[in-house]
Structure formats: C-alpha cells, structure tokens
Protein backbone atom coordinates (compact mmCIF):
# COMPACT_ATOMS: atom_id res chain seq x y z
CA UNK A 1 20.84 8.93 75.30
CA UNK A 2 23.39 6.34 73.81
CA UNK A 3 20.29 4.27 72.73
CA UNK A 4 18.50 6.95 71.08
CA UNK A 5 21.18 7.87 69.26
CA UNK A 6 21.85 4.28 68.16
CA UNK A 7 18.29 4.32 67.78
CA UNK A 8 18.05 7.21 65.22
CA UNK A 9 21.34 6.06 63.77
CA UNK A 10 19.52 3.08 62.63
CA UNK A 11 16.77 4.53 61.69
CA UNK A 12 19.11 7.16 59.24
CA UNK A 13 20.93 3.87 58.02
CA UNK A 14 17.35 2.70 57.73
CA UNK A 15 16.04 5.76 55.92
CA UNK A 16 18.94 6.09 53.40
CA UNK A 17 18.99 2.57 52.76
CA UNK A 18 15.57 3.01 50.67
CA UNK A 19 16.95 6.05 49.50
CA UNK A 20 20.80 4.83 47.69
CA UNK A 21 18.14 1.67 46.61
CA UNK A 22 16.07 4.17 44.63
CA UNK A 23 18.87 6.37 43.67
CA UNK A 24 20.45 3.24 42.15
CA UNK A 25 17.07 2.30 40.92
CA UNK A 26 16.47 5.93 38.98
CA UNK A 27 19.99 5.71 37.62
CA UNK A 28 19.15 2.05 35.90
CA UNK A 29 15.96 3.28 35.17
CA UNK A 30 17.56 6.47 32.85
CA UNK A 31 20.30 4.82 31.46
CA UNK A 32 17.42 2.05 30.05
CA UNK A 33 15.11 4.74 28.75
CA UNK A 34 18.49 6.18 27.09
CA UNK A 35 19.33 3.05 25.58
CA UNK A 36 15.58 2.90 24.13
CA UNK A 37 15.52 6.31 23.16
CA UNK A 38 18.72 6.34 21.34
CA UNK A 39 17.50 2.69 20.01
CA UNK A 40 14.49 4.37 18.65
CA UNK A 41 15.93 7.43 17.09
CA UNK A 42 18.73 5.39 15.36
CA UNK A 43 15.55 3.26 13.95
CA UNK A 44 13.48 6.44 13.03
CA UNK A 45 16.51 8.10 10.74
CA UNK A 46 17.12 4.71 9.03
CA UNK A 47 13.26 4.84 7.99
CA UNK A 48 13.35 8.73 7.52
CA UNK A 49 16.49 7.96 4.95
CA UNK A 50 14.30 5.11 3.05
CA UNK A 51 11.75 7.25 2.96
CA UNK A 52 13.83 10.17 1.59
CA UNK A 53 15.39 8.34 -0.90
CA UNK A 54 12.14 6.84 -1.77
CA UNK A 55 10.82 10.31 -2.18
CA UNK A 56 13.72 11.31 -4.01
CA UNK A 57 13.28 8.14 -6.39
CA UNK A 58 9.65 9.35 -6.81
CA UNK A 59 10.42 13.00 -7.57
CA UNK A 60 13.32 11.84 -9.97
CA UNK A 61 10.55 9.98 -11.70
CA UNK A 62 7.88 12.55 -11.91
CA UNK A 63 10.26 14.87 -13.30
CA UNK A 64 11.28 12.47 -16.50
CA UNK A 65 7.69 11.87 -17.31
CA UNK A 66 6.94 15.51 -16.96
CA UNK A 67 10.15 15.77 -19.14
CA UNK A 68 9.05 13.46 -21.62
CA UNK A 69 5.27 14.94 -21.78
CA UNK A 70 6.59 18.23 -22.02
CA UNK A 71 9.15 17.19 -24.72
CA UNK A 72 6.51 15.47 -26.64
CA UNK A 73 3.94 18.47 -26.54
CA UNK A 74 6.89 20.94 -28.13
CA UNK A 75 7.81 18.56 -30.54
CA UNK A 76 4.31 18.41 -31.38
CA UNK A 77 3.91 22.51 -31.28
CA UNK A 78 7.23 22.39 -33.62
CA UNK A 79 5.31 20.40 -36.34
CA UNK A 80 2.15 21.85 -36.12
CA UNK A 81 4.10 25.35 -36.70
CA UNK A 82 6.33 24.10 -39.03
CA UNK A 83 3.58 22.95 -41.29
CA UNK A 84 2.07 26.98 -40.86
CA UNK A 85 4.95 28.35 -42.27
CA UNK A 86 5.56 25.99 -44.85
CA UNK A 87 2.14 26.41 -46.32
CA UNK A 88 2.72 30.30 -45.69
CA UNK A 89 5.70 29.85 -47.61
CA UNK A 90 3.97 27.82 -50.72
CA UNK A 91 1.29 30.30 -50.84
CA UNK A 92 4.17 33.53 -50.89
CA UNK A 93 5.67 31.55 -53.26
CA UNK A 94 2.95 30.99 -55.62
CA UNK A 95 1.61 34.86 -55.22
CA UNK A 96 5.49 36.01 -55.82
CA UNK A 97 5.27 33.63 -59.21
CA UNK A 98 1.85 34.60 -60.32
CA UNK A 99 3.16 38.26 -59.70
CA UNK A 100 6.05 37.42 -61.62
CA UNK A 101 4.68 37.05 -65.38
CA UNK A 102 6.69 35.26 -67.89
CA UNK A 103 7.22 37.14 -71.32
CA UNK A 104 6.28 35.86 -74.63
CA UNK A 105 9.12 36.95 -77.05
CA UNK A 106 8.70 36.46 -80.30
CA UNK A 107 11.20 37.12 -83.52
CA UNK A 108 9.72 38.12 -86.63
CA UNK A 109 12.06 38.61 -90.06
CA UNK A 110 11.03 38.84 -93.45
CA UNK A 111 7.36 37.39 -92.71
CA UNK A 112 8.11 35.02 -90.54
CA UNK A 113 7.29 34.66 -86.92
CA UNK A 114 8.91 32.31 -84.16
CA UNK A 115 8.18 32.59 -80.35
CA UNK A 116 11.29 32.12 -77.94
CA UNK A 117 9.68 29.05 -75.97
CA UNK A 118 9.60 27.01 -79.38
CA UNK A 119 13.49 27.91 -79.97
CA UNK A 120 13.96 26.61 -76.48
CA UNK A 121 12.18 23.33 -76.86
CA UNK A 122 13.71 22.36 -80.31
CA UNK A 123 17.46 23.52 -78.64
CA UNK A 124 16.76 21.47 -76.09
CA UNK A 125 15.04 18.25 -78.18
CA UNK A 126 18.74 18.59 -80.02
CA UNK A 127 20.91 18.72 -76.82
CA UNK A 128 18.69 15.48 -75.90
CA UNK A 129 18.88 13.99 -79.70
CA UNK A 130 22.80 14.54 -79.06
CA UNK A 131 22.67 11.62 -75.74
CA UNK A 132 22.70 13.93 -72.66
CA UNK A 133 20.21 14.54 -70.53
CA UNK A 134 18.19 17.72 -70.01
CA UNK A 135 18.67 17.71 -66.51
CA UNK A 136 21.57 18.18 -66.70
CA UNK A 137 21.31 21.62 -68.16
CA UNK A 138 22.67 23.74 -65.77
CA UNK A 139 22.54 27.61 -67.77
CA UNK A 140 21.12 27.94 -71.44
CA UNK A 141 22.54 30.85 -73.53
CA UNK A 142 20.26 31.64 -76.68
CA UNK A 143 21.96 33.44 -79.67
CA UNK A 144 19.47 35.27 -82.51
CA UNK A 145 20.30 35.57 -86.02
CA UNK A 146 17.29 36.26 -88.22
CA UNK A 147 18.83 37.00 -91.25
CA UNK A 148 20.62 33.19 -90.99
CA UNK A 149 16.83 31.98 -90.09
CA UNK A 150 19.27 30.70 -87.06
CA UNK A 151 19.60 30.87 -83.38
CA UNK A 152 23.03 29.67 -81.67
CA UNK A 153 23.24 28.26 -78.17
CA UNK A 154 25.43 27.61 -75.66
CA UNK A 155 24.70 24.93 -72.61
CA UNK A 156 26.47 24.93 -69.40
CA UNK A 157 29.64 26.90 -71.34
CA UNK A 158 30.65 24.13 -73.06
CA UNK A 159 28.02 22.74 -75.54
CA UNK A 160 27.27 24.90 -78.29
CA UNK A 161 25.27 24.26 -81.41
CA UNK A 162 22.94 26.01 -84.38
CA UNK A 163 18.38 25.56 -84.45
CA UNK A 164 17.05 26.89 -87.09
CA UNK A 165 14.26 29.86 -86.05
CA UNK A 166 11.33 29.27 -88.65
C-alpha cells in the first residue's frame, strides 16, 4: 500500500504540476491581453479626441459660412426693402405735394397788378445784389404797402430792406 500511495502521490504532484503550469500560464496570458486592451483603448480615445476636435473644427466652420451667407442674404433683403420704401416714400411725397397746391397771390392798387412770386424774386435778386448768398436765406418775411407801390422784407430777422411792387 506504501507504493501505491507514493504511486498516486506522484501522480497528484504529476497532475497538479500541469495544472499550477497552466494556472501560471492563464494568469500571464490575462495580464497580456490587459496590457493590449488597455493599450488599445488609450489609442482609440486619443483618435476619438482628434476626431472630435476635428469635428468640432468642422462644425465651427460650417457655422461662420452659414453666418456669413446668412448675413449677406439680410443685408441684401435690407437693401432691396430699403429701396421699396424709399421709392414709396418719393411717390407719398410727390402725391402729398401735388395735393398740396401753391397759391398765386396777386396785389392789385390803383390799376396795377403784381403777383407775389415776382416780389419774391426781385427781394431776393436784391438780397443777392447786396453780396450774400440766397442759400443762405433761412425765413423770408414779406411786408405789403400798395399805396407806397412798396413791399418791405425781412430775411432771417436781421436783414431788412424796401422792392418796389409795380
């Protein structure tokens, strides 16, 4: 019995021998497929960031030329409606004047007969005659006197003179 038991004692040492060997062996075998594993996951979130911030770059991009485009069209759009109303406006304007009629006033005394635009034009030939300048005519204040033959005037409050009427 001593030799079978030294007999199946070798054959346990024998049996676990393999056994520790592939234990060992598994053990080097998963901390190598760790290694590589955590290698390759380390490598694949460097590339996922460069890709990211690629993407990102991209998007950032896509966004100012959209921003640009857009910008371009409403400037565009702003012109296009600004030119609408001005013309909307010039065509107000000129209904508002044509609406608007100017009066022809005329003075007539003792058989004479002078319209106001004529008194205008010779007060302001004088005012011109006199070395300003008829721009610069700022408010025009007409006085009548037919029985002098005579209107007065006064420019910008300060000017004054005499035209006769006839």
């Amino acid at each position: 019995m001593a030799r079978t038991t030294a007999r199946a004692a070798k054959k346990k040492a024998a049996t676990k021998a393999p056994a520790a060997k592939t234990a060992a062996k598994t053990t080097a075998a998963e901390a190598v497929v760790e290694e590589v594993k955590e290698a390759v996951v380390k490598e694949v979130e460097e590339k996922k960031e460069k890709v990211v911030d690629a993407d990102i770059k991209e998007v950032a991009a896509a966004a100012k030329e959209t921003v640009k485009d857009t910008g371009a069209k409403v400037v565009d759009k702003a012109k296009e409606v600004t030119k609408k109303v001005e013309k909307t406006v010039k065509e107000k304007v000129a209904e508002v004047k044509a609406a608007v009629a100017e009066p022809e006033v005329y003075v007539q005394y003792q058989g004479n007969e002078s319209d106001l635009a004529a008194i205008t034009a010779r007060i302001k030939k004088q005012y011109v005659e006199e070395g300003h300048k008829e721009s610069d005519i700022k408010s025009l204040k007409i006085y009548l006197k037919p029985e002098d033959a005579s209107a007065y005037y006064v420019i910008n409050d300060n000017n004054s003179g005499k035209v006769f009427l006839f």
